[in-house]
Structure formats: C-alpha cells, structure tokens
C-alpha atoms as a PDB file:
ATOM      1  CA  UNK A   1     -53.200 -13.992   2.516  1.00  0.00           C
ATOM      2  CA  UNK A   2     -55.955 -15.303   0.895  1.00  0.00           C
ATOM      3  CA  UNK A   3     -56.951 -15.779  -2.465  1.00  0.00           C
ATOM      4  CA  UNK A   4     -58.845 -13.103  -3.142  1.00  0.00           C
ATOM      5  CA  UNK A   5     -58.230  -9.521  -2.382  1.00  0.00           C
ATOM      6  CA  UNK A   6     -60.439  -6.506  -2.331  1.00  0.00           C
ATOM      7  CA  UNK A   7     -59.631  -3.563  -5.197  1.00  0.00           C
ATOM      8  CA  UNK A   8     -60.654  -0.807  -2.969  1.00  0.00           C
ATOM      9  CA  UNK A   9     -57.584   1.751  -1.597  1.00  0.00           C
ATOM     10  CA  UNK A  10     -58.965   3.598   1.199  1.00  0.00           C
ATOM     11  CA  UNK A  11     -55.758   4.259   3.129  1.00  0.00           C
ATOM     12  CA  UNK A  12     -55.082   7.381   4.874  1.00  0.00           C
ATOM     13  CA  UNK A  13     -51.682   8.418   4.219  1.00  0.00           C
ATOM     14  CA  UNK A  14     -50.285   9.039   7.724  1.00  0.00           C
ATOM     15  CA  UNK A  15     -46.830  10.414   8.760  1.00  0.00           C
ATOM     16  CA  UNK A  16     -43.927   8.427   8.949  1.00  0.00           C
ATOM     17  CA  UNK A  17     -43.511   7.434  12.698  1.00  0.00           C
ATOM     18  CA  UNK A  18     -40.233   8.095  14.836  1.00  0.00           C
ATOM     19  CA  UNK A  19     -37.855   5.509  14.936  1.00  0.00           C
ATOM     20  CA  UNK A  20     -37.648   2.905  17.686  1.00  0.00           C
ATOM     21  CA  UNK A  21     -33.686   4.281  19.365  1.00  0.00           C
ATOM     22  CA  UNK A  22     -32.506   1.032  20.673  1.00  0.00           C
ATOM     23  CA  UNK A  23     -33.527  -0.436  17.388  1.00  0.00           C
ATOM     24  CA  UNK A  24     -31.213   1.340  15.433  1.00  0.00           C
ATOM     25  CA  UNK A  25     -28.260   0.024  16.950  1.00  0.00           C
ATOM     26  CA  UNK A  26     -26.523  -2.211  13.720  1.00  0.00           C
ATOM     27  CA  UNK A  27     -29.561  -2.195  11.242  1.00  0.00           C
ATOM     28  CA  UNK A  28     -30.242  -5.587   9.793  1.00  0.00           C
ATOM     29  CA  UNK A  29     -27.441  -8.146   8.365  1.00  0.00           C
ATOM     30  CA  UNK A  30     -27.221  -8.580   4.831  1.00  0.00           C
ATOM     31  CA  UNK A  31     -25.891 -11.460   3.014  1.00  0.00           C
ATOM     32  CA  UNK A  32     -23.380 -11.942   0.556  1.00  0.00           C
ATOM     33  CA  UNK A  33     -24.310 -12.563  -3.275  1.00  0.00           C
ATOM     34  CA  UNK A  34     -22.805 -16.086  -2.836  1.00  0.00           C
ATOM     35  CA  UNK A  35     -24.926 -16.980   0.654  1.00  0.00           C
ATOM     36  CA  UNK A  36     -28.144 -18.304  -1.161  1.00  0.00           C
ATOM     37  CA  UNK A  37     -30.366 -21.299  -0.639  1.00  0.00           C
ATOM     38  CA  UNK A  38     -33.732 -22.220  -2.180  1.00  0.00           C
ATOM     39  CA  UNK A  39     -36.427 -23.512   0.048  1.00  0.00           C
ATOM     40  CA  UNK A  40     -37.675 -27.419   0.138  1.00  0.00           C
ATOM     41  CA  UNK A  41     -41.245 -28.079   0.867  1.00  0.00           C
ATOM     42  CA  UNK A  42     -41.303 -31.653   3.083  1.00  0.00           C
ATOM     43  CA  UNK A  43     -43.426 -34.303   2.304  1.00  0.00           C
ATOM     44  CA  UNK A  44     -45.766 -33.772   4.959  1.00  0.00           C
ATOM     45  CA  UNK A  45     -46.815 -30.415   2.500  1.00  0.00           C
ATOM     46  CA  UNK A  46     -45.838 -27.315   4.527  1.00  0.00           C
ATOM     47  CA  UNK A  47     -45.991 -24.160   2.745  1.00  0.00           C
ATOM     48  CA  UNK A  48     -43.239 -22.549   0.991  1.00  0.00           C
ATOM     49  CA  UNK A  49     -42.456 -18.693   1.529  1.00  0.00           C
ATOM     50  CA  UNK A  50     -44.426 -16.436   0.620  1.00  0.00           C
ATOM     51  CA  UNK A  51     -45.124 -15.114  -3.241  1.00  0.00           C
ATOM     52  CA  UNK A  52     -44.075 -11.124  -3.665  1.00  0.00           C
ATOM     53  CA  UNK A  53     -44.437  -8.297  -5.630  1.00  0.00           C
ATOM     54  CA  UNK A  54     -42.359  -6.106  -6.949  1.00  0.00           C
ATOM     55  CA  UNK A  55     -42.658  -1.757  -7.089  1.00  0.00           C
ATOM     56  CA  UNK A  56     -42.433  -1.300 -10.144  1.00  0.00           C
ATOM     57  CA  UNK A  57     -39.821   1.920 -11.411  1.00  0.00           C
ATOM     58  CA  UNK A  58     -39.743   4.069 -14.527  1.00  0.00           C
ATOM     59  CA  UNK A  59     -35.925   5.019 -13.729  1.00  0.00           C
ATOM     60  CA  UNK A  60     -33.285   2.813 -14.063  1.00  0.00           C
ATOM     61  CA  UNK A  61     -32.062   1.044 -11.081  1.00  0.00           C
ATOM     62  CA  UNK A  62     -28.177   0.801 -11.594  1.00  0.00           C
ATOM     63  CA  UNK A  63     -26.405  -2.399  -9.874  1.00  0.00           C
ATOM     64  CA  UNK A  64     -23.494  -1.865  -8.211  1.00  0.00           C
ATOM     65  CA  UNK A  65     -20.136  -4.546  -9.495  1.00  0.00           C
ATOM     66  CA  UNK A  66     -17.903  -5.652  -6.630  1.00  0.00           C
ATOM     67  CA  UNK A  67     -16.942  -9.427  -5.635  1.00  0.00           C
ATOM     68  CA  UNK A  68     -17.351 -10.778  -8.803  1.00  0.00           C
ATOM     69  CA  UNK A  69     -21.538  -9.979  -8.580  1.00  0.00           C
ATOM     70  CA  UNK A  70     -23.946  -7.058  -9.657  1.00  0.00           C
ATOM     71  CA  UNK A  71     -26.336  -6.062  -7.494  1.00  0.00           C
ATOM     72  CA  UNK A  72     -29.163  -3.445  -6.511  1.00  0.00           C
ATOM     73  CA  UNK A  73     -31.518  -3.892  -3.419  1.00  0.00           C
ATOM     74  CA  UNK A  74     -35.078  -2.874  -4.665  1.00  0.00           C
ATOM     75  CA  UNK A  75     -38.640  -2.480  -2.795  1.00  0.00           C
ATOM     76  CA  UNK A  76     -40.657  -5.944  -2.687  1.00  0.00           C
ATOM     77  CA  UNK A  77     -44.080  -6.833  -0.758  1.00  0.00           C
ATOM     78  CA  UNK A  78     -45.884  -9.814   0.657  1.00  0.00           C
ATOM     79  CA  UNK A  79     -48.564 -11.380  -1.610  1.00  0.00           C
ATOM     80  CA  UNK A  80     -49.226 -14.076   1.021  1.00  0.00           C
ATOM     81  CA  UNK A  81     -49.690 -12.651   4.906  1.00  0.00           C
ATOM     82  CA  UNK A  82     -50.589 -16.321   5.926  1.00  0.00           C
ATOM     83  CA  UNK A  83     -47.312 -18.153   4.122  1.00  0.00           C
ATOM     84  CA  UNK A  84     -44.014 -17.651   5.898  1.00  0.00           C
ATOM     85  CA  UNK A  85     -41.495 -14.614   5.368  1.00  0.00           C
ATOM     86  CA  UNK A  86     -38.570 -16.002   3.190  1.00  0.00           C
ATOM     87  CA  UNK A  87     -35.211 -16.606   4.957  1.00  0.00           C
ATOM     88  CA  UNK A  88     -32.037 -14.833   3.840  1.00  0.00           C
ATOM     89  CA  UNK A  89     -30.807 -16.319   0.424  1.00  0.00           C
ATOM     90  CA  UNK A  90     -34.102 -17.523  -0.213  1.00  0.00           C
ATOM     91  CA  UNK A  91     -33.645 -17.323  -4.411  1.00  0.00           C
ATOM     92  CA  UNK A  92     -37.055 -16.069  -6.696  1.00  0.00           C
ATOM     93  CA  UNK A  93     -37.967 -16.459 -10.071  1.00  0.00           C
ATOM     94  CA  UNK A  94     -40.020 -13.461 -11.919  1.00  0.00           C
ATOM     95  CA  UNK A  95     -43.581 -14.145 -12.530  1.00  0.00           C
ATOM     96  CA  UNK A  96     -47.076 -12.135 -13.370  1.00  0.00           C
ATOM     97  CA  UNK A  97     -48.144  -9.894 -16.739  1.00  0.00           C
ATOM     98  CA  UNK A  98     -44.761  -7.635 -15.886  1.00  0.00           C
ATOM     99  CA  UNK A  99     -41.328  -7.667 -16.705  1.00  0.00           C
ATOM    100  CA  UNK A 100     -37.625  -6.685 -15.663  1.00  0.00           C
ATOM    101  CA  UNK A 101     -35.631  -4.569 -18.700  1.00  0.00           C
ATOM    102  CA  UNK A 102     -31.958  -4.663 -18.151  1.00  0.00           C
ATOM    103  CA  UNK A 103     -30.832  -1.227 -19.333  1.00  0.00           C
ATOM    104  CA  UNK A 104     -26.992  -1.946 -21.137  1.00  0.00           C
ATOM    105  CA  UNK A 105     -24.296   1.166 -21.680  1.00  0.00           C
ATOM    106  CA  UNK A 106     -21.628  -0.984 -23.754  1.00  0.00           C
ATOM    107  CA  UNK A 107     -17.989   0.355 -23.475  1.00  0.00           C
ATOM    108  CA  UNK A 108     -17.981   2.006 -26.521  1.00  0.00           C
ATOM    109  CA  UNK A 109     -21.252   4.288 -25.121  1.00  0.00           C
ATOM    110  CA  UNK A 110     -24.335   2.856 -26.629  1.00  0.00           C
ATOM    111  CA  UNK A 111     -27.305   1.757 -24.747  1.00  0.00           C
ATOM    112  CA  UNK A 112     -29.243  -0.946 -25.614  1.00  0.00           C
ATOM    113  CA  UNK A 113     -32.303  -2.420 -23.412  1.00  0.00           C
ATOM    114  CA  UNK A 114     -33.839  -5.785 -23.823  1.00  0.00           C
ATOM    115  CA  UNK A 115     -35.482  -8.220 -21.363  1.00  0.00           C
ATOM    116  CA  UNK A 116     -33.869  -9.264 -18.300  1.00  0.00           C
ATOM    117  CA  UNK A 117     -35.610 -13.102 -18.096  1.00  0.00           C
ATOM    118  CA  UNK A 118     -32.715 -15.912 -17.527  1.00  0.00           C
ATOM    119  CA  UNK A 119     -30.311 -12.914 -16.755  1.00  0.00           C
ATOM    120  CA  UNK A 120     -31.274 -11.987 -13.169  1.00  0.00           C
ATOM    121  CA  UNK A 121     -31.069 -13.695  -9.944  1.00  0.00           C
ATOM    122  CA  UNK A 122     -33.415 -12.692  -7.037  1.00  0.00           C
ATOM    123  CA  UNK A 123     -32.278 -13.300  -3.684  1.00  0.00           C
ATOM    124  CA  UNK A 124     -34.246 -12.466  -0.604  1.00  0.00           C
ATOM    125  CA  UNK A 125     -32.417 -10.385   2.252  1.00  0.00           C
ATOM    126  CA  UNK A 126     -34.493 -11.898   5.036  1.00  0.00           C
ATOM    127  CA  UNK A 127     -37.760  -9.968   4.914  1.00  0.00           C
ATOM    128  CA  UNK A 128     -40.129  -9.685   2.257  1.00  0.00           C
ATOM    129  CA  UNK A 129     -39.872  -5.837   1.744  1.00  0.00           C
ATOM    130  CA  UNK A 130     -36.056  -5.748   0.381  1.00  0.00           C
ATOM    131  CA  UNK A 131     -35.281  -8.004  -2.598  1.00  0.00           C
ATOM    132  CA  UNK A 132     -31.721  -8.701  -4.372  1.00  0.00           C
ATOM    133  CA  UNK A 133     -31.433  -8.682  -7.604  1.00  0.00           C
ATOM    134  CA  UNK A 134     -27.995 -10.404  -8.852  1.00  0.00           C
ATOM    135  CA  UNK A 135     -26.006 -10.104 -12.115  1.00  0.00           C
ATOM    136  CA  UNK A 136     -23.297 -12.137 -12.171  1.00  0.00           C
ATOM    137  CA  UNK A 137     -19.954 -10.250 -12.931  1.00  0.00           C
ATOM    138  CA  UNK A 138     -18.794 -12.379 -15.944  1.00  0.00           C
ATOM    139  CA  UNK A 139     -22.106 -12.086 -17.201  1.00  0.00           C
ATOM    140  CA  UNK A 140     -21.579  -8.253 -17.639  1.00  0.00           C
ATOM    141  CA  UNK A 141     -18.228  -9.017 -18.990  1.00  0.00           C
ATOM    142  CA  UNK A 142     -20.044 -10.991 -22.043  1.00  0.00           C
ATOM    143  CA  UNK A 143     -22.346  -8.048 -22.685  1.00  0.00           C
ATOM    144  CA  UNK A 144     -19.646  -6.001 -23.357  1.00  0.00           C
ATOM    145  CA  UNK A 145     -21.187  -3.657 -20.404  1.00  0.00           C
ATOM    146  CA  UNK A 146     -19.217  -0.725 -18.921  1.00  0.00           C
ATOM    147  CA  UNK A 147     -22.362  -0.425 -16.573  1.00  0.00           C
ATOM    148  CA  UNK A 148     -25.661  -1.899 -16.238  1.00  0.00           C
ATOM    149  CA  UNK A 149     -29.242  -0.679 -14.854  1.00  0.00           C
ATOM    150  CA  UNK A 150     -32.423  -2.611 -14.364  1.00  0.00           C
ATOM    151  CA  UNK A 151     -36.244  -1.002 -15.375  1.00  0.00           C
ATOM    152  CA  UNK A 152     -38.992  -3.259 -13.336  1.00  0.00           C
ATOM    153  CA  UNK A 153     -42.354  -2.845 -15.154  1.00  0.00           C
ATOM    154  CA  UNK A 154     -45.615  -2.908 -13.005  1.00  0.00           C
ATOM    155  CA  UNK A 155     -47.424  -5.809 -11.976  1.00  0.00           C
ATOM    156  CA  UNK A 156     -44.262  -8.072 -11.440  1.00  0.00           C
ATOM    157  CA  UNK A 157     -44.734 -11.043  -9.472  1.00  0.00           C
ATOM    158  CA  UNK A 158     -41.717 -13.293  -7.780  1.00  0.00           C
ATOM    159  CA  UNK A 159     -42.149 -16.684  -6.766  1.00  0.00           C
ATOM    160  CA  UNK A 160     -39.857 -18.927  -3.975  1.00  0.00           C
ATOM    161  CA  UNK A 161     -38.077 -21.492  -5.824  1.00  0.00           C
ATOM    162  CA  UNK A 162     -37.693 -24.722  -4.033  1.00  0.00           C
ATOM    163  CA  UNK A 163     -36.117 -27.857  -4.201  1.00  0.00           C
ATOM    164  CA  UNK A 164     -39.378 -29.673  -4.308  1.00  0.00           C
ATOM    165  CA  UNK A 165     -42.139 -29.291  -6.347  1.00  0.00           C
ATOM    166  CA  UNK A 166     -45.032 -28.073  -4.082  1.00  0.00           C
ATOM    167  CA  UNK A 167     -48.909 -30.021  -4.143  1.00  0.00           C
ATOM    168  CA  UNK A 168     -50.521 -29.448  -7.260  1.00  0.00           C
ATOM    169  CA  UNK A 169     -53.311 -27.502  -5.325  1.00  0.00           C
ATOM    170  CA  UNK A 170     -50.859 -24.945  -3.391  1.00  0.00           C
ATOM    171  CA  UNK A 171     -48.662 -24.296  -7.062  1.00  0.00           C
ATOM    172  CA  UNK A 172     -52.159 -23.182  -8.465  1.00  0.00           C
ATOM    173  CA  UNK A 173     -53.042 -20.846  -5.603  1.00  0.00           C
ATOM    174  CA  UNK A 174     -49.463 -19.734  -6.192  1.00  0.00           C
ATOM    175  CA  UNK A 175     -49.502 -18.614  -9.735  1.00  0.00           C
ATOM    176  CA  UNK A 176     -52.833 -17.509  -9.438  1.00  0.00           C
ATOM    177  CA  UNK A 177     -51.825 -14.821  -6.582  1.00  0.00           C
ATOM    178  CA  UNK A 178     -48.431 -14.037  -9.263  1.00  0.00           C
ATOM    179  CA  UNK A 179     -50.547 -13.534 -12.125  1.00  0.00           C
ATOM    180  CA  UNK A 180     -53.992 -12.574 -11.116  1.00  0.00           C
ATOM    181  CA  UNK A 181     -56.637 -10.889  -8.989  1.00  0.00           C
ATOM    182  CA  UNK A 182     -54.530 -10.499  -5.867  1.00  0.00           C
ATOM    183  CA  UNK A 183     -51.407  -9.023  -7.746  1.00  0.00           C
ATOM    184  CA  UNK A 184     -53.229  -6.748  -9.496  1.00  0.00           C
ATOM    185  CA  UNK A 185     -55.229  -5.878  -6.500  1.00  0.00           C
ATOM    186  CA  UNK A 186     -51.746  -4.881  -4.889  1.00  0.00           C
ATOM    187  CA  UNK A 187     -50.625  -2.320  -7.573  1.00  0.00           C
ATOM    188  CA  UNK A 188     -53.159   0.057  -6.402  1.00  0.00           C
ATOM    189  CA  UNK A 189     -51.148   0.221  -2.797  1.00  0.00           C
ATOM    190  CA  UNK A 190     -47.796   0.133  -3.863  1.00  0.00           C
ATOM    191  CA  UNK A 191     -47.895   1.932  -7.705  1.00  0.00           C
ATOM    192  CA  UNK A 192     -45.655   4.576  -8.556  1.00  0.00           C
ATOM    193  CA  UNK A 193     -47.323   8.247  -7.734  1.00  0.00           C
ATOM    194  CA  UNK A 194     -48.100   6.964  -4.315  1.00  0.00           C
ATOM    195  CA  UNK A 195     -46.234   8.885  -1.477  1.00  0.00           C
ATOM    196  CA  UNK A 196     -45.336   5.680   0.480  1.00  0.00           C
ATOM    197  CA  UNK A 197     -44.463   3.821  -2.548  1.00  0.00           C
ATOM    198  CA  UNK A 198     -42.513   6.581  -3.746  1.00  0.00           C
ATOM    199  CA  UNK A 199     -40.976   7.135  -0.008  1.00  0.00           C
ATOM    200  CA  UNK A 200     -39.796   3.490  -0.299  1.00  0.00           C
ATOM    201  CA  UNK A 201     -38.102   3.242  -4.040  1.00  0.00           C
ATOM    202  CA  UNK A 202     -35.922   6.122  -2.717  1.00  0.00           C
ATOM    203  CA  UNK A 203     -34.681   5.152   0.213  1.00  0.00           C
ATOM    204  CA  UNK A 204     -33.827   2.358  -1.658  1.00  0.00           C
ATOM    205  CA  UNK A 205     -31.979   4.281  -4.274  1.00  0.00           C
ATOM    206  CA  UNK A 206     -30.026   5.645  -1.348  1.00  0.00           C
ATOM    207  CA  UNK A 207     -29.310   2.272   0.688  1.00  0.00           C
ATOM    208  CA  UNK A 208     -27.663   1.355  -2.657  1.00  0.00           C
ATOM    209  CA  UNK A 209     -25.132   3.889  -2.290  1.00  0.00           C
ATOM    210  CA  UNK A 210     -24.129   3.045   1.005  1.00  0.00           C
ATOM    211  CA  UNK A 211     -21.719   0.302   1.833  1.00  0.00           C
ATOM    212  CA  UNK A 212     -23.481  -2.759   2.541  1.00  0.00           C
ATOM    213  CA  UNK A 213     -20.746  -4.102   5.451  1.00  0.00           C
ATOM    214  CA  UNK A 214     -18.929  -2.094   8.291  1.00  0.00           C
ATOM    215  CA  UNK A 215     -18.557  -1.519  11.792  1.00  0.00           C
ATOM    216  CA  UNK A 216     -20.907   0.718  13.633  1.00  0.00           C
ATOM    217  CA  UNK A 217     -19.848   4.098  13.422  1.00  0.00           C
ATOM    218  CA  UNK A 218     -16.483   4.881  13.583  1.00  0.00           C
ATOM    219  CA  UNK A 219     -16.367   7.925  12.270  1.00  0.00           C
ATOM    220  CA  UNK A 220     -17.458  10.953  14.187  1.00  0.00           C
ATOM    221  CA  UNK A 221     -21.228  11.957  13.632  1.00  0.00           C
ATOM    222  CA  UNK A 222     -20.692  14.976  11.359  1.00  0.00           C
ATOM    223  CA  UNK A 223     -18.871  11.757   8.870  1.00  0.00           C
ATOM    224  CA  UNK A 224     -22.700  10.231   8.972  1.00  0.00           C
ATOM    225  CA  UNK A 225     -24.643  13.508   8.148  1.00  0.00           C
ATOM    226  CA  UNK A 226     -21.906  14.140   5.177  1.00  0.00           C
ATOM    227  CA  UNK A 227     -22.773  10.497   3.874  1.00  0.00           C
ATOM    228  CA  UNK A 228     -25.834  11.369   3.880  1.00  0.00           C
ATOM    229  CA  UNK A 229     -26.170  14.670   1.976  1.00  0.00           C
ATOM    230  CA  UNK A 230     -23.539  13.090  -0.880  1.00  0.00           C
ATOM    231  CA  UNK A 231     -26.211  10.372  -0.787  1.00  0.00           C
ATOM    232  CA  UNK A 232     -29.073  12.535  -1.601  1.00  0.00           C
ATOM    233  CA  UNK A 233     -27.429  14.969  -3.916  1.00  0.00           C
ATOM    234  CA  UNK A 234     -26.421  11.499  -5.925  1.00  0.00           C
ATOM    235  CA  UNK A 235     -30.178  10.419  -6.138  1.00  0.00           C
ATOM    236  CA  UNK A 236     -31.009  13.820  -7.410  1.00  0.00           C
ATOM    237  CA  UNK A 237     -28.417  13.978  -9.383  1.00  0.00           C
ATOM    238  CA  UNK A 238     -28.940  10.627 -11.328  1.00  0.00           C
ATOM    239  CA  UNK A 239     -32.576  11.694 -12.023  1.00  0.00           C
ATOM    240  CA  UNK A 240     -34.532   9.555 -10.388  1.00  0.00           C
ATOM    241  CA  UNK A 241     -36.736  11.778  -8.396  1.00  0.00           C
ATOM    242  CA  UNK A 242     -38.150  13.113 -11.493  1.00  0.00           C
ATOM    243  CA  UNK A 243     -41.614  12.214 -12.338  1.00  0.00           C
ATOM    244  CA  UNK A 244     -41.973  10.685  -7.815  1.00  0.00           C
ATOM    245  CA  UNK A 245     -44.216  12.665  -5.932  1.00  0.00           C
ATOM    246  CA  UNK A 246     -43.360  15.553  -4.026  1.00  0.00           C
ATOM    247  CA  UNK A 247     -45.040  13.728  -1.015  1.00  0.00           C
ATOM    248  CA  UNK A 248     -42.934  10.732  -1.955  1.00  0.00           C
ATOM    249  CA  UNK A 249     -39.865  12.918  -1.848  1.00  0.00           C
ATOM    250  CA  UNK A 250     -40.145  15.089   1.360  1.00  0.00           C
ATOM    251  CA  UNK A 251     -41.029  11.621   3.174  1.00  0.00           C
ATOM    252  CA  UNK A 252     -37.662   9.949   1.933  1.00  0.00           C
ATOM    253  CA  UNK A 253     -35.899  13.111   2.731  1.00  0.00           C
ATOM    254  CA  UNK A 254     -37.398  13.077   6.525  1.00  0.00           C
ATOM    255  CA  UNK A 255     -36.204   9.721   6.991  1.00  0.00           C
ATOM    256  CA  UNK A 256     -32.628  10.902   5.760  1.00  0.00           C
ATOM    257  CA  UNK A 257     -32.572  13.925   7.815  1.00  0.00           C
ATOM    258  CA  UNK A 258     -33.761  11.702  11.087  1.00  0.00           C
ATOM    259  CA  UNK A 259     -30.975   9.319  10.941  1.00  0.00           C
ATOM    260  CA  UNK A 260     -28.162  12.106  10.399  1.00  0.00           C
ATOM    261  CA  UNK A 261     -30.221  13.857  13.378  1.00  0.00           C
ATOM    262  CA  UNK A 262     -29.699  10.571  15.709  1.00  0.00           C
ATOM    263  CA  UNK A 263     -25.472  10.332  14.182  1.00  0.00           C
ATOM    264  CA  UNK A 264     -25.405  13.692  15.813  1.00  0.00           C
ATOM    265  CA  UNK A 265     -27.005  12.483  18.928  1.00  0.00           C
ATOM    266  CA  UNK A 266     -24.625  10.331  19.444  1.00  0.00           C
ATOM    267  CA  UNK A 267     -26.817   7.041  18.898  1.00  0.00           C
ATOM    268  CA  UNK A 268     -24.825   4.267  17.302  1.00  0.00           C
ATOM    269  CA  UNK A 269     -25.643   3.476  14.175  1.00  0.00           C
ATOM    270  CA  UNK A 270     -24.891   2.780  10.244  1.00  0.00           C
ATOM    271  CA  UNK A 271     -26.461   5.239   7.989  1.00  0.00           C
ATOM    272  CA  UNK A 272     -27.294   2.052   5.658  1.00  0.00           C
ATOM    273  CA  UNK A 273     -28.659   0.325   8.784  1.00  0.00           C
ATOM    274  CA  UNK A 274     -30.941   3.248   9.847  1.00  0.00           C
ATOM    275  CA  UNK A 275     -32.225   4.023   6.124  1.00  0.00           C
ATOM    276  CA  UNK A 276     -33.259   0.045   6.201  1.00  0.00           C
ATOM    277  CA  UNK A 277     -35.175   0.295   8.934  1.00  0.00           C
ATOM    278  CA  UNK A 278     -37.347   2.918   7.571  1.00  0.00           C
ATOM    279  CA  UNK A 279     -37.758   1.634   4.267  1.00  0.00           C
ATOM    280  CA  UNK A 280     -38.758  -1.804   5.645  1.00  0.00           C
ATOM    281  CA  UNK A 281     -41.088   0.152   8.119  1.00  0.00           C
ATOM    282  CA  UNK A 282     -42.565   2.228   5.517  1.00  0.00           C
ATOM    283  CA  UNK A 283     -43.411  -0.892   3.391  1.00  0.00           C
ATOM    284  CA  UNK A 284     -44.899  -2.855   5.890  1.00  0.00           C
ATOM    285  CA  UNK A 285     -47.382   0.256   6.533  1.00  0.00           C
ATOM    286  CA  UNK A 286     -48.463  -0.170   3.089  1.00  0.00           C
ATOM    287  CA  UNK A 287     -48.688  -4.156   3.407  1.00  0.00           C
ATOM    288  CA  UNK A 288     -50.319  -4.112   6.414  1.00  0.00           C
ATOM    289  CA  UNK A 289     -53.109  -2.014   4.862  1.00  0.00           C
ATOM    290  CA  UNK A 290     -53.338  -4.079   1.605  1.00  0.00           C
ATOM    291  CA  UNK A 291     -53.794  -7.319   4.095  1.00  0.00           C
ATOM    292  CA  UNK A 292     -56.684  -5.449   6.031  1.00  0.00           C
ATOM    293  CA  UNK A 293     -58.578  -4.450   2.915  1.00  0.00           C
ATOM    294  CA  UNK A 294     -59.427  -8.128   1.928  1.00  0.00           C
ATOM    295  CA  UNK A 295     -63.053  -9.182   2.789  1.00  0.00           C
ATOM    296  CA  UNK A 296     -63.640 -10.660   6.119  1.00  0.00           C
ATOM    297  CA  UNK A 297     -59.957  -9.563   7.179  1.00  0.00           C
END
C-alpha cells in the first residue's frame, strides 16, 4: 500500500456473495494462544508484515478463559497491500491516536475500566482480517477479575513486532501509515455505522462463541442450525447489536442463516469454520476497495 491514501468513500455497498461449497469444507486452522512467533527482517532488508488496523467497537468484546489464556478474535485490516500478510502467531503491538480499554467485573461485582497498554497480546491468526487478542490467565487472576471484556477505540493501529529492528527508512513509513494519513484514511471504510463493518464485528461476536477446535461435523445437521440460533440469540442477548446498523445486522444474520442452510444440505462443515469464511470475505471486500481508492491505484 502506499503511503498515501485517498479520503474519498465511494463504495457501493453490494450483497454479500454465495459461498464457494468446496471451500467450506474445515474452515481455516487456528492456533493455540501458546503457538506465537514474531517476525525477523534479514539483513538483506526485506519487508516485515504488513501494519493493520483495527474496527473499532463501542460494546465490550468479552474474552473467553480456557488453557490458562484469555482470548477474543476481533475484525483487523491491511494498512499495507504491497507488504506481506502476517503468518499465524505473528505477535503486534498497538499503535496510532486510539486505544484498547479493558473493561474489569471484579468478583465482588464492580466494574472498573482502565487502559489495556502492556496488558494485551495480539497474535495474528494467519490473515490480516482476524486478530487475537491474548490475556494471560494469571494475569486475570491478579486483577481480581471474575470476567473481563475489551472496548477498542477508533483509529487503532497494530504494528508486526520483529526480532530485528527494521531500516530506519521502512520504521518511518511504518509509523507514519499507524499514526497518520493512511490510518485515518481507513476509518472512513471500516467505522462503526457501516453495514460491512458492522456485518464483520458480528460475525465475529458469534465466531467467539463457537468452539475454536473439533472435528467436522459430527453431529447431525439440525445440531449445526441449533448452534447457530443459541449463537445469535447470545449476541442479542449480550447487547451488542444495539446502536449496529440494521444493514449491518440483516447481513450478519444472512451469513448465519447460509451456513445452517448448507449443515442441512448435508455439506461438511464447522459452523465456526463457515462463519470465518464470511467474515474474512466480507473484510477483504471492504479492503479491497480502500486499496483501489488510492491515487494512481
């Protein structure tokens, strides 16, 4: 990507296009919390991964505690079409004018909030579109946390860390695309209110509540389409589709509806593994349009 982007946001929203059947088969591996690596940059200067962004979201994100780790998959975007995708356990630090909140309920039922910065890790799940963000376990133990939620600000920024520095002249390009012009040239495609953006956070929400390991489809079909309706009804439930656009909502809810719809086809597939899929289709829709709409593209 280069360094400058355009601020104009003439996308057409368009409907969310059927899914690819042979595609669905597994849905995409994830890695554990404890699989991570950081990237090196060789001497002979190639480029680390890319720099992303983050959607930003006005409702909590809860992380889910098992294995000794806290975590919650959220919505991320490519900063950089020209750098390479990060690997799977590529680790990020938080950058740009935004910040993470990490949203506390201690045991004894108070809530505090205060800034997540030295608390989180962010781990990369093999694409740019899905991020993991990482609390370890004993670290929740020391807040005195019976549960814990994270609140991402707009105009967040995550860049690769590596295990060598990078040339002077590529970390200033770097922190320049984290922190200015081109990041806030991206909030315009992927803010809140806007029906992809929207579409994306809530799958999201929903992949969260589905088991993140598993064989394909054991159970008969009608199992899938009743994981998915508890699914929904919990993201409703929680309150996080108030204040997302009805747009937003009805395309999440398609998406749902489609991969119960191939369960009782017979296809198979994870309900985790086809929800994926979409989200990471939706959001490269939207990243795809932000790359176009730089000058000279």
């Amino acid at each position: 990507m280069r360094a400058r982007l355009s601020l104009a946001f003439a996308a057409t929203l368009l409907a969310l296009p059927a899914l690819s059947l042979p595609a669905l088969a597994a849905g995409p591996a994830t890695s554990s919390p404890s699989a991570v690596r950081t990237a090196s940059v060789p001497a002979d200067d190639a480029l680390p991964p890319q720099v992303l962004g983050l959607i930003a979201s006005a409702a909590p994100i809860p992380l889910t505690c098992t294995d000794g780790a806290c975590t919650a998959l959220v919505s991320s975007f490519c900063l950089q079409e020209d750098r390479p995708p990060p690997s799977a356990g590529q680790r990020y630090d938080t950058a740009g004018a935004g910040d993470v909140t990490l949203v506390v309920r201690r045991t004894d039922g108070s809530t505090e909030e205060f800034s997540a910065a030295g608390l989180l890790g962010y781990v990369s799940e093999g694409d740019f579109t899905r991020t993991r963000i990482e609390l370890p376990a004993k670290r929740l133990a020391s807040l005195d946390a019976a549960e814990v939620a994270v609140r991402i600000a707009p105009l967040v920024a995550l860049m690769p860390r590596t295990d060598i520095a990078p040339p002077a002249a590529v970390a200033a390009r770097d922190a320049e695309t984290a922190e200015g012009a081109p990041r806030f040239a991206a909030e315009a495609f992927f803010k809140p209110g806007t029906p992809r953006a929207d579409a994306a956070v809530t799958l999201a929400r929903l992949i969260n509540l589905l088991p993140a390991t598993g064989p394909v489809r054991t159970q008969p079909a009608n199992a899938i389409s009743a994981a998915a309706a508890k699914a929904w009804g919990q993201v409703q439930a929680s309150g996080a589709l108030q204040g997302v656009s009805q747009d937003g909502v009805e395309r999440a809810k398609s998406e749902v509806d489609r991969c119960a719809a191939y369960a009782d086809m017979g296809f198979k597939i994870t309900l985790r593994g086809c929800l994926s899929k979409s989200h990471d289709r939706t959001m490269r829709e939207v990243n795809e349009e932000l790359w176009k709409s730089q000058p000279g593209y």
